[in-house]
Protein backbone atom coordinates (compact mmCIF):
# COMPACT_ATOMS: atom_id res chain seq x y z
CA UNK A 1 20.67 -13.60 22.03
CA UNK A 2 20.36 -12.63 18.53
CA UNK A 3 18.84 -9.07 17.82
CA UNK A 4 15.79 -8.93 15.29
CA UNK A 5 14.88 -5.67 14.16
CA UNK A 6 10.92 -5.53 13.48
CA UNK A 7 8.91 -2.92 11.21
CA UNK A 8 5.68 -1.64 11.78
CA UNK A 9 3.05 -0.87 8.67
CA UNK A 10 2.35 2.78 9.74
CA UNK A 11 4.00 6.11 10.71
CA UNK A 12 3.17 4.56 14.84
CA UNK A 13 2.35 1.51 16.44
CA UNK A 14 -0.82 0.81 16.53
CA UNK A 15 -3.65 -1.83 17.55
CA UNK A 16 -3.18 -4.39 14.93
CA UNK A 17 0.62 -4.70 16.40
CA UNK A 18 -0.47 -5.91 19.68
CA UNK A 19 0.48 -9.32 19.15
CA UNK A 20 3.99 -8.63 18.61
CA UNK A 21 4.35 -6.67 21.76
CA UNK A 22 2.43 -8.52 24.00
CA UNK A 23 4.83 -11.69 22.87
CA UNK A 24 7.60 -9.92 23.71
CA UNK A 25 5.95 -8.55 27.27
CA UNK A 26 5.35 -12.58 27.82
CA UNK A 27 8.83 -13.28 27.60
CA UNK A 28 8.49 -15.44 24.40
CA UNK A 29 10.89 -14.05 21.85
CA UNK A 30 13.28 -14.01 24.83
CA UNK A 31 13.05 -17.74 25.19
CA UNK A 32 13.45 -18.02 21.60
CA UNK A 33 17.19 -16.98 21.82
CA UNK A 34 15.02 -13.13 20.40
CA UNK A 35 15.95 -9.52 21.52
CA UNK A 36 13.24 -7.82 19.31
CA UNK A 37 13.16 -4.50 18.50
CA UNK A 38 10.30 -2.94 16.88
CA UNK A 39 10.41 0.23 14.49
CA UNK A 40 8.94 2.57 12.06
CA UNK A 41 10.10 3.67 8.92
CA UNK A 42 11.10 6.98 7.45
CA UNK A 43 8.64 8.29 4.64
CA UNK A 44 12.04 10.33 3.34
CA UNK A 45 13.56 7.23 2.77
CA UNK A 46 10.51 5.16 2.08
CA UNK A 47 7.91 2.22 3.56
CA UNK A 48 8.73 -1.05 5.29
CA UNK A 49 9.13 -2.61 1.75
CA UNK A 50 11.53 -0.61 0.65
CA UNK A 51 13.53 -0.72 4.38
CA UNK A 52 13.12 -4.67 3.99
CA UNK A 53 14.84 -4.68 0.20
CA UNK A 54 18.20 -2.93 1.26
CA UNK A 55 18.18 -5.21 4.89
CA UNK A 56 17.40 -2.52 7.00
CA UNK A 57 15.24 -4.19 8.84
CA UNK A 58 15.00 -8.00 9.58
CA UNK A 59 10.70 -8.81 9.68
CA UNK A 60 7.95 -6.01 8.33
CA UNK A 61 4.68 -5.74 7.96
CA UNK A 62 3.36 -4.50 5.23
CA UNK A 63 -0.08 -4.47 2.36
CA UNK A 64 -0.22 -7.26 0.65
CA UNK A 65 -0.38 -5.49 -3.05
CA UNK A 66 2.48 -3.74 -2.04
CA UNK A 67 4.56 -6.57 -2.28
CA UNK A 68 3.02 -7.89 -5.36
CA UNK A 69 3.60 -4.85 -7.13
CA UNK A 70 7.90 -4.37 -5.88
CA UNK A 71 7.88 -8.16 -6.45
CA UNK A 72 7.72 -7.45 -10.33
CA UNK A 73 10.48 -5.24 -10.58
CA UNK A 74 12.97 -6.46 -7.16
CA UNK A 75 11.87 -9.99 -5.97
CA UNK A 76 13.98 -9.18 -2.70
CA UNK A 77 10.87 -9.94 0.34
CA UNK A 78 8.71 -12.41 0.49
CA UNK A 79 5.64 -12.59 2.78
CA UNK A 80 5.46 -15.40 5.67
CA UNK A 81 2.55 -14.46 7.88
CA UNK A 82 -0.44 -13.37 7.18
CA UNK A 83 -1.62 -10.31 9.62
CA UNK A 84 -5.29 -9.82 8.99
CA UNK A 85 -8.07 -11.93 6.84
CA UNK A 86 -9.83 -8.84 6.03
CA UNK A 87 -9.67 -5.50 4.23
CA UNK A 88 -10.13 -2.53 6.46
CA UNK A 89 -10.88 0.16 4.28
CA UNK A 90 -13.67 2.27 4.54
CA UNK A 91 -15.74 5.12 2.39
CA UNK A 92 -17.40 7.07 5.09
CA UNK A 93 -19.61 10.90 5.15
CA UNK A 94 -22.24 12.59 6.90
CA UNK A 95 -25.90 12.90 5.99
CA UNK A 96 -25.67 16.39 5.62
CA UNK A 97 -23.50 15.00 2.07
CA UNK A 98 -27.13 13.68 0.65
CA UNK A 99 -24.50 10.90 0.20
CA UNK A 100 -26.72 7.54 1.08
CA UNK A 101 -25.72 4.82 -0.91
CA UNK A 102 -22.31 4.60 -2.57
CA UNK A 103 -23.71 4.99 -6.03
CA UNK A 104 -24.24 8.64 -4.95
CA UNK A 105 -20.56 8.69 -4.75
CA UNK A 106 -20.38 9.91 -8.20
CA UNK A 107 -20.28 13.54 -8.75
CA UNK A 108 -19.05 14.11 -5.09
CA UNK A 109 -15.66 15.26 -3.67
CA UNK A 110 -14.00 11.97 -2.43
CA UNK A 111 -11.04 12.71 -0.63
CA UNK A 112 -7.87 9.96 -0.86
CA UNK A 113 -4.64 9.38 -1.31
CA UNK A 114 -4.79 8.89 -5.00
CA UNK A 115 -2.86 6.03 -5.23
CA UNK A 116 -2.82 3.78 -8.93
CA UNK A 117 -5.09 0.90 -6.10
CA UNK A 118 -7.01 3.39 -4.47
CA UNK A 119 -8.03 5.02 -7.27
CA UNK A 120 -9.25 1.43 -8.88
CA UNK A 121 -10.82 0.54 -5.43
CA UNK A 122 -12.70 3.73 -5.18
CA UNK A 123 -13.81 3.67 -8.61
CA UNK A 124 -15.02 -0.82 -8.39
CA UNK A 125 -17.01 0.36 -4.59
CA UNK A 126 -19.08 3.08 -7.00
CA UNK A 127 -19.76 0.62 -10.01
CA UNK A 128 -20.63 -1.65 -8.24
CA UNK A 129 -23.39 0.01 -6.58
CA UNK A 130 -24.61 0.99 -10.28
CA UNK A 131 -23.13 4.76 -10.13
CA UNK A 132 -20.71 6.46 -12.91
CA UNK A 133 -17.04 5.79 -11.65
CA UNK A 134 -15.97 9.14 -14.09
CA UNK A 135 -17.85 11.68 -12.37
CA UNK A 136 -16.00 10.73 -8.92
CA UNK A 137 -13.97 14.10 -7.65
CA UNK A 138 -11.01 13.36 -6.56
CA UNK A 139 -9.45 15.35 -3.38
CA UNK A 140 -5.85 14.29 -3.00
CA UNK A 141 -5.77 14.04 0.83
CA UNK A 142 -2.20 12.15 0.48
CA UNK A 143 -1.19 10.73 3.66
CA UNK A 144 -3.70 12.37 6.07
CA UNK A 145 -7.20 10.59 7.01
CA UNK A 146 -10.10 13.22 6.79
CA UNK A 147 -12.26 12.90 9.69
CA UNK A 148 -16.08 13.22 10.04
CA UNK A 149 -15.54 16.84 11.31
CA UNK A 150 -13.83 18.21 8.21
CA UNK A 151 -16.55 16.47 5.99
CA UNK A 152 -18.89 18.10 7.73
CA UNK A 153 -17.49 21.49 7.22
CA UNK A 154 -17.28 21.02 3.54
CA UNK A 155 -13.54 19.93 3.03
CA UNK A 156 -14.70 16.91 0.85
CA UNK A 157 -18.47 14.82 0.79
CA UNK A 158 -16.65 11.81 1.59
CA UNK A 159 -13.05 9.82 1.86
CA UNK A 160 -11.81 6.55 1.14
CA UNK A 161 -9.15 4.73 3.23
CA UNK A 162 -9.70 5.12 7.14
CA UNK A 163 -10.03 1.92 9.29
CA UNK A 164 -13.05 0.48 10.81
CA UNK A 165 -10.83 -0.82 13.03
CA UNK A 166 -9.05 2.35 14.42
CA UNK A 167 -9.45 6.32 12.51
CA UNK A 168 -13.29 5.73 12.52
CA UNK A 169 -12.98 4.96 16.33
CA UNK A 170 -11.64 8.41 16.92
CA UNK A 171 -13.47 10.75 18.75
CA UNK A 172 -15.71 13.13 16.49
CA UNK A 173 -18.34 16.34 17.02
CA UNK A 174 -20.13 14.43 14.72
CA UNK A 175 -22.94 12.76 16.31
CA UNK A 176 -23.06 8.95 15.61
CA UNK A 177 -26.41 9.04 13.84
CA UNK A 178 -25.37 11.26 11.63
CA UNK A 179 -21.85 9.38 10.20
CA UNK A 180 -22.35 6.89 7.90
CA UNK A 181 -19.32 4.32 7.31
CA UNK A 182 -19.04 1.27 4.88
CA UNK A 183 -16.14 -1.23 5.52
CA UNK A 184 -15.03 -1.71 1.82
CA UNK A 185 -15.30 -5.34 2.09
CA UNK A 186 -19.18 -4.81 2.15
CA UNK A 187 -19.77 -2.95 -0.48
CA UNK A 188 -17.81 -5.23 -3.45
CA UNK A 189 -14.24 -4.83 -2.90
CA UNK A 190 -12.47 -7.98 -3.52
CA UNK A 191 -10.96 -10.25 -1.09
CA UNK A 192 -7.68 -9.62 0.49
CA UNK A 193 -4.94 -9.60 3.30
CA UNK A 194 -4.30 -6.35 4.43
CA UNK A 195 -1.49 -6.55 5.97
CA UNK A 196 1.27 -9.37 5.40
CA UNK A 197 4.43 -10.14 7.35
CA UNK A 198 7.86 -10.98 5.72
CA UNK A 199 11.34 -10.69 5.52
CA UNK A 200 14.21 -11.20 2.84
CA UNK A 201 13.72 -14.11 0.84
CA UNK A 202 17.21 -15.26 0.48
CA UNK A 203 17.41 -14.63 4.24
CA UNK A 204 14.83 -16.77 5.31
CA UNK A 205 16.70 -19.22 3.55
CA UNK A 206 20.16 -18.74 4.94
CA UNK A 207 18.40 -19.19 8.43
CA UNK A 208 15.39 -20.71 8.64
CA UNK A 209 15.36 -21.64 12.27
CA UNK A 210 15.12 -17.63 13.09
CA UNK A 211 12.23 -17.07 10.90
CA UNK A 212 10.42 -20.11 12.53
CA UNK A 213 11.33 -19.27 15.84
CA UNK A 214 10.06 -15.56 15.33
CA UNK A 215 7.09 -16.87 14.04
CA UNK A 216 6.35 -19.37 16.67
CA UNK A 217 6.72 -16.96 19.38
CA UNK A 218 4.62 -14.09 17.53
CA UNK A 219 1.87 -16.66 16.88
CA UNK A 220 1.65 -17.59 20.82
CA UNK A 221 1.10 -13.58 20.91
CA UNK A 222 -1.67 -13.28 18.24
CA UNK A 223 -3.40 -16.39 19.38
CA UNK A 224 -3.67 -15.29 23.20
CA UNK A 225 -4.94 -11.53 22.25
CA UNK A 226 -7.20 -13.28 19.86
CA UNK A 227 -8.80 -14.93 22.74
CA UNK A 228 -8.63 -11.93 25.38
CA UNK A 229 -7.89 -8.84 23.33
CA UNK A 230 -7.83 -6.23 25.86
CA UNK A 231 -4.99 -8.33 28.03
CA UNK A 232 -2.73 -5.88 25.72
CA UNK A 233 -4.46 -2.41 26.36
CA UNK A 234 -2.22 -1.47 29.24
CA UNK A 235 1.19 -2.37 26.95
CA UNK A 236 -0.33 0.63 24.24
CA UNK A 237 -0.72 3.14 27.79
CA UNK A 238 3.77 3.22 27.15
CA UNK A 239 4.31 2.76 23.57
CA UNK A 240 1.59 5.59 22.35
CA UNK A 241 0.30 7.58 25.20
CA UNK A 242 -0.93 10.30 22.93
CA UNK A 243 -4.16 8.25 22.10
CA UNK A 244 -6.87 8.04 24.56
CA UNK A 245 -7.28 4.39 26.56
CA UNK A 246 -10.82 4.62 25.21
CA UNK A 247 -9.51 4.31 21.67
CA UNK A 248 -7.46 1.55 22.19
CA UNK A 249 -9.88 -0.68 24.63
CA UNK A 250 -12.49 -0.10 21.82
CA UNK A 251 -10.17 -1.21 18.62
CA UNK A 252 -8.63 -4.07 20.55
CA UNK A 253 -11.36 -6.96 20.10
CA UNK A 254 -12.07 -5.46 16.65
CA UNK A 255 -9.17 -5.55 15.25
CA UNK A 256 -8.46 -8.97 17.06
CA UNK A 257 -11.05 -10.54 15.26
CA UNK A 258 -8.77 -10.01 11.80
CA UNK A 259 -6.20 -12.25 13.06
CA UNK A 260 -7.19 -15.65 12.67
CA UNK A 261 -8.66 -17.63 10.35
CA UNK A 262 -10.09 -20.89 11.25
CA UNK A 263 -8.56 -20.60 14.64
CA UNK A 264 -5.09 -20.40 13.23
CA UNK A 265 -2.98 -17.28 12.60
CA UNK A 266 -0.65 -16.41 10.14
CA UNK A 267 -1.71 -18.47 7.05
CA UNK A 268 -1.69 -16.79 3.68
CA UNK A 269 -4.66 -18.08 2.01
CA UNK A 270 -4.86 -18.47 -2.00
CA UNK A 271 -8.34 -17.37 -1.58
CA UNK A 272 -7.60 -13.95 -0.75
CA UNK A 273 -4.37 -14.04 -2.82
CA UNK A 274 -5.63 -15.14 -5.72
CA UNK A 275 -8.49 -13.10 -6.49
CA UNK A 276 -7.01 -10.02 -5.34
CA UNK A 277 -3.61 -10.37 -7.54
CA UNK A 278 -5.93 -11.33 -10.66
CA UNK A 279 -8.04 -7.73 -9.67
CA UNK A 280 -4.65 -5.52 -9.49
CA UNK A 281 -3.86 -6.40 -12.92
CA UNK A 282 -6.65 -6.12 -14.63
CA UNK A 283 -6.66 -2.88 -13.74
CA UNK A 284 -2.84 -1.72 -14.64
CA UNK A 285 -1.39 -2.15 -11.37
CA UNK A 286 0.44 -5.65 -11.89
CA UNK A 287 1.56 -6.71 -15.16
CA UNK A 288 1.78 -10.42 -13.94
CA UNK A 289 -1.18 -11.96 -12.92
CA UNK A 290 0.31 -15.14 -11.30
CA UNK A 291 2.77 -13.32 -9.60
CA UNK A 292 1.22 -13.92 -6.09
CA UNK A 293 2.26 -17.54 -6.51
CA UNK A 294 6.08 -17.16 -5.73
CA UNK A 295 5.34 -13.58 -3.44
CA UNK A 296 4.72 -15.76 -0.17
CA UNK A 297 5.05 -19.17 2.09
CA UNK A 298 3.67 -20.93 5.06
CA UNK A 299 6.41 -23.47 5.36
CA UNK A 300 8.07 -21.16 8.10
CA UNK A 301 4.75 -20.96 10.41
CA UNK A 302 3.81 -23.41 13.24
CA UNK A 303 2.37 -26.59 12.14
CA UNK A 304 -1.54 -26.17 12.34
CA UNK A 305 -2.36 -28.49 15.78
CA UNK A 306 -4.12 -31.71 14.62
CA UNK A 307 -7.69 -32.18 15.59
């Protein structure tokens, strides 16, 4: 039984790790020859990237411009799944902001972790919508996700960066009539995966049969939850019992619905590479443009069934 040591994106599990857990709850990493551990990382000591680069972990998942942008200067990892088809973003506020439209953005206090992307994200969702991108305030919130409640109470008019999928789920005093929320993938941010799975490059191809058979047995795990999302609610009851059921039994079938793409899951699609590499450097954040070509592969996934 060889011992594979799995990252998650975020400072917990959450929802969009259900397939992985729910493949090893079936037994299927097991009868892969797989004892699969899964982990987060330490911010001291930085994200899954950087965990993935010195081998201290074997698989992570991880934003896909993050690994365009340490590709440049360390082309250690290399993505082989694709997690989700979609961006998950969101600028949301309360109507009590006068905020309506994000045009109005400008001239308000948007709260976010001013990151070099954010920042340019933030700025395109405004301009867009026909609004000033300079007069946006920014509130560095850092890590932490503003919710409704502290908008409300005047902390900032509006933030950038919680998911539809999950923080915007979380219970509010905020009455629902009075939120407003607008995935970013609505209002014109470009295409993209968010969230990408990979491993060490050179690894992958010292053993290749590992990688495939990790991949084959997550896959059976995706696709199944894909089908029947809340199958995995009762596996997220053990691994974080802080969060209400509620939460989880409502961000299951959304979040499920990021998984495949024409049936299939895991492909990394040029369509959302592309475009989204070509966007990051235009605005500073890559130098190369057709970096994204050598950043990932499918040839480790499942073959695609035949019709």
């Amino acid at each position: 039984m060889k011992n594979v040591k799995v990252m998650l994106e975020y400072f917990y599990p959450w929802t969009n790790a259900a397939g992985f857990y729910y493949a090893r709850e079936q037994g299927w990493y097991r009868e892969a020859g797989l004892d699969v551990e899964f982990t987060v990382y330490d911010p001291g000591r930085g994200d899954t990237l950087a965990y993935l680069a010195k081998g201290e972990a074997d698989f992570g998942i991880f934003p896909s411009n993050r690994l365009l942008v340490q590709r440049e200067k360390l082309p250690v990892v290399i993505g082989v799944a694709a997690i989700n088809h979609r961006g998950m973003e969101t600028v949301q506020t309360v109507r009590s902001t006068g905020i309506r439209r994000p045009a109005d953005l400008a001239g308000k206090r948007v709260a976010m972790n001013p990151t070099p992307r954010g920042l340019a994200m933030i700025r395109q969702l405004v301009s867009a919508d026909g609004g000033n991108p300079d007069d946006i305030i920014i509130v560095d919130a850092g890590s932490r996700e503003l919710t409704p409640d502290a908008i409300a109470a005047g902390e900032a008019d509006a933030t950038f960066g919680s998911y539809w999928a999950w923080e915007i789920l979380m219970d509010t005093a905020v009455p629902d009539e009075e939120r407003i929320v607008w995935p970013v993938d609505e209002i014109g941010a470009p295409p993209y995966h968010s969230y990408l799975l990979g491993t060490q490059e050179e690894a992958a191809r010292r053993d290749p049969e590992t990688v495939r058979a990790f991949l084959a047995a997550t896959a059976k795990g995706f696709q199944a939850l894909a089908a029947e999302p809340l199958k995995a609610a009762p596996i997220y009851e053990r691994i974080i019992p802080f969060f209400p059921a509620r939460l989880v039994e409502r961000s299951l079938p959304l979040i499920a619905a990021t998984w495949l793409h024409e049936g299939q899951w895991g492909v990394q699609r040029e369509e959302l590479m592309a475009p989204y590499a070509h966007w990051l450097a235009d605005h500073g954040i890559l130098q190369n443009r057709d970096g994204w070509n050598s950043a990932y592969t499918n040839d480790y996934l499942p073959q695609r069934e035949q019709a």
